[in-house]
PDB file of N, CA and C in Angstrom:
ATOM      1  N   UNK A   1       0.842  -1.181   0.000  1.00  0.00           N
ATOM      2  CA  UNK A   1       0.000   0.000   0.000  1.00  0.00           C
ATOM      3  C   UNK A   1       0.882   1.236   0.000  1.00  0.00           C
ATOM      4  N   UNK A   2       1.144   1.966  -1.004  1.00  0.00           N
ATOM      5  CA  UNK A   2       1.947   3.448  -1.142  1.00  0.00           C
ATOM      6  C   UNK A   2       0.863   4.576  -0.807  1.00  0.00           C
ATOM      7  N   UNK A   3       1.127   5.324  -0.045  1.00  0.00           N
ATOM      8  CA  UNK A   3       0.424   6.531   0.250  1.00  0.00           C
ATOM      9  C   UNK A   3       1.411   7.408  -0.036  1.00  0.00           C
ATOM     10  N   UNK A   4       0.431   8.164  -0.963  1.00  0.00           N
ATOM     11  CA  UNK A   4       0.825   9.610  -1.486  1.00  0.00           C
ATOM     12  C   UNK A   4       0.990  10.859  -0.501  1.00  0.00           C
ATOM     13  N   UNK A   5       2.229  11.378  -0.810  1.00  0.00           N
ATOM     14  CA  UNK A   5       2.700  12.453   0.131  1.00  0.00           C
ATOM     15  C   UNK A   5       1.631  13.793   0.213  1.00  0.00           C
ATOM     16  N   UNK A   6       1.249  14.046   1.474  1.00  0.00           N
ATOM     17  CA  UNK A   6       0.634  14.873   1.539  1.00  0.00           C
ATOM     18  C   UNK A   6       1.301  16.329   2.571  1.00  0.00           C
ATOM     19  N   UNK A   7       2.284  15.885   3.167  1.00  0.00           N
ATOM     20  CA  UNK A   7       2.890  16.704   3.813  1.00  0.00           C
ATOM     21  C   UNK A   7       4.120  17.484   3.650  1.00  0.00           C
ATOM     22  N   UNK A   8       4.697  18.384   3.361  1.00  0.00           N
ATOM     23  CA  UNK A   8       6.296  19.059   2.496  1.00  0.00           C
ATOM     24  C   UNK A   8       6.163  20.341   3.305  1.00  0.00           C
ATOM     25  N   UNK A   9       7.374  21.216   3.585  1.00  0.00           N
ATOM     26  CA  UNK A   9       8.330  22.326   3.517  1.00  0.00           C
ATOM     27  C   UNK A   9       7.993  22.417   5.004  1.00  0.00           C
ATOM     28  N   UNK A  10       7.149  23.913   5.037  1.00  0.00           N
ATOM     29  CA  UNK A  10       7.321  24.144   6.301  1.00  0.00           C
ATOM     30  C   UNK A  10       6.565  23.031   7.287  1.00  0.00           C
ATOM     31  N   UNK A  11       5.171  23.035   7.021  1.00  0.00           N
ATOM     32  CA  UNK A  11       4.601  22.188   7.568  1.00  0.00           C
ATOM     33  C   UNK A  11       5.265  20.629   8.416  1.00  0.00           C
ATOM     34  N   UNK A  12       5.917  20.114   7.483  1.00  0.00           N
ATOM     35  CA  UNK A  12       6.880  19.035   7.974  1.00  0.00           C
ATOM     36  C   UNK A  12       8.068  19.581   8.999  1.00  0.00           C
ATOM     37  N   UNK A  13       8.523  20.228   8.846  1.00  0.00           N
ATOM     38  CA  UNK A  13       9.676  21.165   9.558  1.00  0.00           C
ATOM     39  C   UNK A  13       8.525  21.249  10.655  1.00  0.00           C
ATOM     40  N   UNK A  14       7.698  21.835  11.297  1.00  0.00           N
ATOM     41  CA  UNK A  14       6.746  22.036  12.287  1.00  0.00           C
ATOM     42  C   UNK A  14       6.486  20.915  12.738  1.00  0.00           C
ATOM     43  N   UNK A  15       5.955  19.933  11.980  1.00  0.00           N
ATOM     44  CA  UNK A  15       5.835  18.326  12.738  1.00  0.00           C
ATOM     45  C   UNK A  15       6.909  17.811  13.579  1.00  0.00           C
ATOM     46  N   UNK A  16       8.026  18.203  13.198  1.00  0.00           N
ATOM     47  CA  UNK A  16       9.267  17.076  13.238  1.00  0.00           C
ATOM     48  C   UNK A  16       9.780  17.903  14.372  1.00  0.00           C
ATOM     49  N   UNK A  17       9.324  19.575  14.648  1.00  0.00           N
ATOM     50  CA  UNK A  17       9.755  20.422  15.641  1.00  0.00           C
ATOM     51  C   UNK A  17       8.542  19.598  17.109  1.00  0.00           C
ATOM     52  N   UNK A  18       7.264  19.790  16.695  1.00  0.00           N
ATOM     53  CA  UNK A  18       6.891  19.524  17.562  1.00  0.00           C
ATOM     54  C   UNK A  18       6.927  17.625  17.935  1.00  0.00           C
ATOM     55  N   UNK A  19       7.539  17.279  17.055  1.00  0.00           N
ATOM     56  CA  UNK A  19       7.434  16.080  17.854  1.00  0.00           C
ATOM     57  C   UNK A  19       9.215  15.884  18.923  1.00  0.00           C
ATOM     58  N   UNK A  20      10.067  16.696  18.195  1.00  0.00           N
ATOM     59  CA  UNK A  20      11.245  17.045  19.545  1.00  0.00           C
ATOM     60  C   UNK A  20      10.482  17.276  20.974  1.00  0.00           C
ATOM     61  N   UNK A  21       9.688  18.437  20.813  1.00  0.00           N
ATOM     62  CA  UNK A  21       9.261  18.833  22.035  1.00  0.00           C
ATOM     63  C   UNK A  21       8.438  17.803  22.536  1.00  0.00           C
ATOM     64  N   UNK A  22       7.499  17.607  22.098  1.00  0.00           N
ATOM     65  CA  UNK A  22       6.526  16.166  22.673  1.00  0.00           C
ATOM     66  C   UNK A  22       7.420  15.468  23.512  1.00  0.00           C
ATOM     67  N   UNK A  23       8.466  14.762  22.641  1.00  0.00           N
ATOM     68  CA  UNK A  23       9.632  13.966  23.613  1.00  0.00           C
ATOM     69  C   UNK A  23       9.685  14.192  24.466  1.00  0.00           C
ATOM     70  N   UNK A  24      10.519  15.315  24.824  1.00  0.00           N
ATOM     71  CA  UNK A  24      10.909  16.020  25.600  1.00  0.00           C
ATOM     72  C   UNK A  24       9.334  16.319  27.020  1.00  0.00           C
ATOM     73  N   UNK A  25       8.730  16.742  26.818  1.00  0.00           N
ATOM     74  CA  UNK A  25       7.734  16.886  27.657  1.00  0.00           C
ATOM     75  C   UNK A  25       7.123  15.374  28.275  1.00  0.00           C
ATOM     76  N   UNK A  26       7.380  14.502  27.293  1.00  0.00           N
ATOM     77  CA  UNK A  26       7.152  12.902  27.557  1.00  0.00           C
ATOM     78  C   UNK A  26       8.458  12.717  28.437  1.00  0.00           C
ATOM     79  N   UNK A  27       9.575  12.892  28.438  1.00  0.00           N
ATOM     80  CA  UNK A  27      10.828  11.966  29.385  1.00  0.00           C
ATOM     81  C   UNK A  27      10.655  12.645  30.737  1.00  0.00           C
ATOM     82  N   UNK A  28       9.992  14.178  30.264  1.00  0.00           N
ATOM     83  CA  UNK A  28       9.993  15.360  31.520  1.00  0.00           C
ATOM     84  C   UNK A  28       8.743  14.794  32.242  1.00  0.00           C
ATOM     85  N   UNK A  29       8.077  14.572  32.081  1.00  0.00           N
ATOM     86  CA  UNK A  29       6.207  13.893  32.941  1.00  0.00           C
ATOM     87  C   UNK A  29       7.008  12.770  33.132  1.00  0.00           C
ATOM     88  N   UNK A  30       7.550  11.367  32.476  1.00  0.00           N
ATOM     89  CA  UNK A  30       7.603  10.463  32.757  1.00  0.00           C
ATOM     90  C   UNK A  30       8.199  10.068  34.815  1.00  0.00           C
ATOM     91  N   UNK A  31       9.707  10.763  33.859  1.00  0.00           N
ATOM     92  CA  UNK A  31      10.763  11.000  35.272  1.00  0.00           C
ATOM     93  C   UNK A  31      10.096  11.808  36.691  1.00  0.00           C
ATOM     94  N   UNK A  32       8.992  12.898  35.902  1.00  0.00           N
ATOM     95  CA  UNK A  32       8.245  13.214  37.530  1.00  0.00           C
ATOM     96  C   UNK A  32       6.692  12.805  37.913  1.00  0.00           C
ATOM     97  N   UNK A  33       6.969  11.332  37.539  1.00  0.00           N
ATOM     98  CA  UNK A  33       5.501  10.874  38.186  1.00  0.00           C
ATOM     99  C   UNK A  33       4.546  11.282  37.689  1.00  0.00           C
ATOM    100  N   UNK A  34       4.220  12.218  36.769  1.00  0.00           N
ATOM    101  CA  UNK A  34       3.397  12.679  35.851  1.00  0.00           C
ATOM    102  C   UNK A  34       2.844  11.419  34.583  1.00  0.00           C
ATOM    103  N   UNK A  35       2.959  10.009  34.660  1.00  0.00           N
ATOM    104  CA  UNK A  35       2.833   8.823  33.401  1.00  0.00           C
ATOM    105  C   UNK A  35       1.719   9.269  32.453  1.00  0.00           C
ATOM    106  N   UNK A  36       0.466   9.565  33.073  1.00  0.00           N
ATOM    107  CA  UNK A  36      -0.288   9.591  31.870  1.00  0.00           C
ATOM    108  C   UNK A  36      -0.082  11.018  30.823  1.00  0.00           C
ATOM    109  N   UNK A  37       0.275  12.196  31.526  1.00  0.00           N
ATOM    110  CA  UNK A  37       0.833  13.134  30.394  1.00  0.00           C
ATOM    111  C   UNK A  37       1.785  12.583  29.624  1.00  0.00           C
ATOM    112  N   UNK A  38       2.672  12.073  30.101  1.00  0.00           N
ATOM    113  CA  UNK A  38       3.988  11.236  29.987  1.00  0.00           C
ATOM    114  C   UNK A  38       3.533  10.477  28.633  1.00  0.00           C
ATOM    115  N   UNK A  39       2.683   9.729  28.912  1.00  0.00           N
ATOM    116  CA  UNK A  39       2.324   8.691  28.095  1.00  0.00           C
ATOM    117  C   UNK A  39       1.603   9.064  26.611  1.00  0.00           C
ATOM    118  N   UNK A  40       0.803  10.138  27.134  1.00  0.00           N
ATOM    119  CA  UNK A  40       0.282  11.077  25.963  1.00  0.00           C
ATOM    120  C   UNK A  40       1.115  11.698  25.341  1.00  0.00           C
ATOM    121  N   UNK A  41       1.613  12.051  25.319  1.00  0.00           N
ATOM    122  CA  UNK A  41       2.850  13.197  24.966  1.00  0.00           C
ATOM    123  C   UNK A  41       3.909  12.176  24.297  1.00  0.00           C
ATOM    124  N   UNK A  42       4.373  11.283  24.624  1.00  0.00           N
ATOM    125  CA  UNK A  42       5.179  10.419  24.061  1.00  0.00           C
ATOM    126  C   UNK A  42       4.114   9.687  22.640  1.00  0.00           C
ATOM    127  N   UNK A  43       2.726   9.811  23.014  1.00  0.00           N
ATOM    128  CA  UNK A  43       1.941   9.098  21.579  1.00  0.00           C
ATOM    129  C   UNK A  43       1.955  10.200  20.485  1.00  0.00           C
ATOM    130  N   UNK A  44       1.430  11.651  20.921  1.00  0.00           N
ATOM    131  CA  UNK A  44       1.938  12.738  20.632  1.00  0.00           C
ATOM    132  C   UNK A  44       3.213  12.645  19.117  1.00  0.00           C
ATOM    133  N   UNK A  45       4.186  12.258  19.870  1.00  0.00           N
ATOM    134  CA  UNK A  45       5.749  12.683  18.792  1.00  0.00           C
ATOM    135  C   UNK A  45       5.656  11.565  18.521  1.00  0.00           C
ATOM    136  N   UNK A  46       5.345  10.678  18.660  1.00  0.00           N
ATOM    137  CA  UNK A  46       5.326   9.333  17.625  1.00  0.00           C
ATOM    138  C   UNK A  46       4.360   9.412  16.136  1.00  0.00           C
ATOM    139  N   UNK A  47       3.465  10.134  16.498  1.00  0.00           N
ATOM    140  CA  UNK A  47       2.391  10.596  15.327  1.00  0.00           C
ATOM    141  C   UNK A  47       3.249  11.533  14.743  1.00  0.00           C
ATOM    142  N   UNK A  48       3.339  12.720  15.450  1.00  0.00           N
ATOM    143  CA  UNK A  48       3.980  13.670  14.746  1.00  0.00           C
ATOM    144  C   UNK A  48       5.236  13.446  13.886  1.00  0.00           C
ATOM    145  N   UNK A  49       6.249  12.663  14.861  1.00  0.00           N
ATOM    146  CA  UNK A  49       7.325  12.505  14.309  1.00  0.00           C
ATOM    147  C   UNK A  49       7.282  11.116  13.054  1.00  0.00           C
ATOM    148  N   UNK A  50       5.905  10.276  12.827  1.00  0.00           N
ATOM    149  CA  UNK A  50       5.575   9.435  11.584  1.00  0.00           C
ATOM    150  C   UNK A  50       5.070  10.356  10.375  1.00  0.00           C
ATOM    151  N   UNK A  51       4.328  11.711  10.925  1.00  0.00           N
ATOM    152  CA  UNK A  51       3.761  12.301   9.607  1.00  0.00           C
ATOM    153  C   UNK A  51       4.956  13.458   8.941  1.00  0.00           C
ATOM    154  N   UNK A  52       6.333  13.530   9.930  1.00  0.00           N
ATOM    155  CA  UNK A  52       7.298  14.577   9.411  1.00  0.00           C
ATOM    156  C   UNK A  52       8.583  13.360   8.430  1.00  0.00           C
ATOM    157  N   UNK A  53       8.558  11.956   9.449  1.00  0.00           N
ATOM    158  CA  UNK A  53       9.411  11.033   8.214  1.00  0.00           C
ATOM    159  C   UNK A  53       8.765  10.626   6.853  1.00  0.00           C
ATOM    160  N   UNK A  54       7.537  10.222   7.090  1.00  0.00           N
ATOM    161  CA  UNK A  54       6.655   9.434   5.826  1.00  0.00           C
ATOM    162  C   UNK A  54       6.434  10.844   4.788  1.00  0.00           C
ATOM    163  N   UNK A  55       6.039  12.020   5.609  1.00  0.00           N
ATOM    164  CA  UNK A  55       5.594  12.807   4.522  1.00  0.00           C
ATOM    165  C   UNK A  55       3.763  12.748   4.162  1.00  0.00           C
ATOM    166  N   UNK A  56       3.191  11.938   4.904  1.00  0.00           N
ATOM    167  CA  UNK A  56       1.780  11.279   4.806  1.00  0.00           C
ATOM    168  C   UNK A  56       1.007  11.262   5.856  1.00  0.00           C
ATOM    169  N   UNK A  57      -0.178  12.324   6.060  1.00  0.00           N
ATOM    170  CA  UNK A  57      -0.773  11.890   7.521  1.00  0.00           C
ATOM    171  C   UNK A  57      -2.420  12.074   6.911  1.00  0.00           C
ATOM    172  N   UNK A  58      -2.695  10.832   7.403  1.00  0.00           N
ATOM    173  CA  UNK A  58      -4.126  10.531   7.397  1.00  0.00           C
ATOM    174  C   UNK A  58      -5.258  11.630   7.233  1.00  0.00           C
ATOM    175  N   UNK A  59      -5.106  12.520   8.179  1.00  0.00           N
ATOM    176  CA  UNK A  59      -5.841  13.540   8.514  1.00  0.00           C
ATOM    177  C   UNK A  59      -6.126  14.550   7.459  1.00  0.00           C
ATOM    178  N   UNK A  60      -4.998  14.478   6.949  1.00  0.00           N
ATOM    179  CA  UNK A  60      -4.854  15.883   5.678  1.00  0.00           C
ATOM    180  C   UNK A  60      -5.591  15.285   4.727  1.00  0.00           C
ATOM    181  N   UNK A  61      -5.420  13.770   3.957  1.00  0.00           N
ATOM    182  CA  UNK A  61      -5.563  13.036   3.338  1.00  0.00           C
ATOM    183  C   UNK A  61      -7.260  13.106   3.232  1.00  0.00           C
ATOM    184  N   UNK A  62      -7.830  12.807   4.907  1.00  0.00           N
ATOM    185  CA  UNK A  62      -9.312  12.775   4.743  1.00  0.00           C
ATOM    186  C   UNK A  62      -9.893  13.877   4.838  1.00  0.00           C
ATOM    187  N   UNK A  63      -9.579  15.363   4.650  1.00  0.00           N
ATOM    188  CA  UNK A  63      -9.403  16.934   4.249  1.00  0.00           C
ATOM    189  C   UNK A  63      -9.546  17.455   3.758  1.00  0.00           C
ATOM    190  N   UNK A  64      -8.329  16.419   2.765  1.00  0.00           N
ATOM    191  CA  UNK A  64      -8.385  16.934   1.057  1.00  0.00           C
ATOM    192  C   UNK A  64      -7.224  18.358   1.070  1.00  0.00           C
ATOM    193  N   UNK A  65      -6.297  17.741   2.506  1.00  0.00           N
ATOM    194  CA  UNK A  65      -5.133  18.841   2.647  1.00  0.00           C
ATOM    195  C   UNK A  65      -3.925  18.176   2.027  1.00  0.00           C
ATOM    196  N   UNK A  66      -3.109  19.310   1.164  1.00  0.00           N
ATOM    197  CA  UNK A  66      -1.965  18.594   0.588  1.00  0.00           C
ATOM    198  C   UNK A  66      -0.860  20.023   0.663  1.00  0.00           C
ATOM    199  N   UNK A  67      -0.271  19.972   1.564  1.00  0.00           N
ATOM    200  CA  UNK A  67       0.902  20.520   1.292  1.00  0.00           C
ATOM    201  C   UNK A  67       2.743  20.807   1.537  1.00  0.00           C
ATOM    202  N   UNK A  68       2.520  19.525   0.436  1.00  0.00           N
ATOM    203  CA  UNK A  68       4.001  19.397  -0.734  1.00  0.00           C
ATOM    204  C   UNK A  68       4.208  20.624  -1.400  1.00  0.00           C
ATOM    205  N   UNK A  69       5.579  20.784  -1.750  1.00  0.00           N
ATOM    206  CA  UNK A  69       5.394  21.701  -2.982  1.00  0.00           C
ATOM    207  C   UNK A  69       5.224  21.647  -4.317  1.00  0.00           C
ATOM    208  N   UNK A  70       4.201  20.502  -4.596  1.00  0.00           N
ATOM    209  CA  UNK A  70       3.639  19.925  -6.168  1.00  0.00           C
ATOM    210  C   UNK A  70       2.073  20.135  -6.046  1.00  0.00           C
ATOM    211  N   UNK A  71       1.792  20.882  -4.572  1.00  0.00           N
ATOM    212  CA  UNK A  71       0.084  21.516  -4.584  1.00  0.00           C
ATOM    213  C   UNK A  71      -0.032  22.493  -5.023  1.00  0.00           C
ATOM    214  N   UNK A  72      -0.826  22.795  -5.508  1.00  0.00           N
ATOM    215  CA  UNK A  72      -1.409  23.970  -6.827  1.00  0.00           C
ATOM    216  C   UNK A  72      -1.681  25.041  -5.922  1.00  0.00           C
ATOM    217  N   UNK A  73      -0.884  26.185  -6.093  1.00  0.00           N
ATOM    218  CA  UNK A  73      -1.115  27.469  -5.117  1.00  0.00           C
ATOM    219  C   UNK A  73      -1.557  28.711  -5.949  1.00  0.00           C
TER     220      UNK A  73
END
């Protein structure tokens, strides 16, 4: 199953930023007893940080959001 890229430039750059921070707020809740932010926040940058590698996130897709720089502006 190939899914077509729906995500490029800045937008991806923003994913891949916020899924650093997610981390980060996930190891930070984890280490202070905080688990379920912890836990959220770590599901958080796993999404984020799948739709800034693949280039493809579901959401846009069922939207009808595309922006690569091969979308018609």
């Amino acid at each position: 199953m190939g899914s077509e890229q729906n995500v490029g430039g800045t937008d991806r750059l923003l994913r891949a930023a916020g899924a650093v921070v997610l981390t980060l707020v996930a190891v930070r809740s984890i280490t202070g007893g905080r688990k379920l932010i912890g836990v959220l926040a770590a599901l958080g940058a796993v999404g984020l940080g799948f739709n800034a590698t693949t280039c493809f996130c579901g959401v846009n897709q069922a939207l009808g959001i595309d922006t690569t720089e091969s979308a018609d502006e």
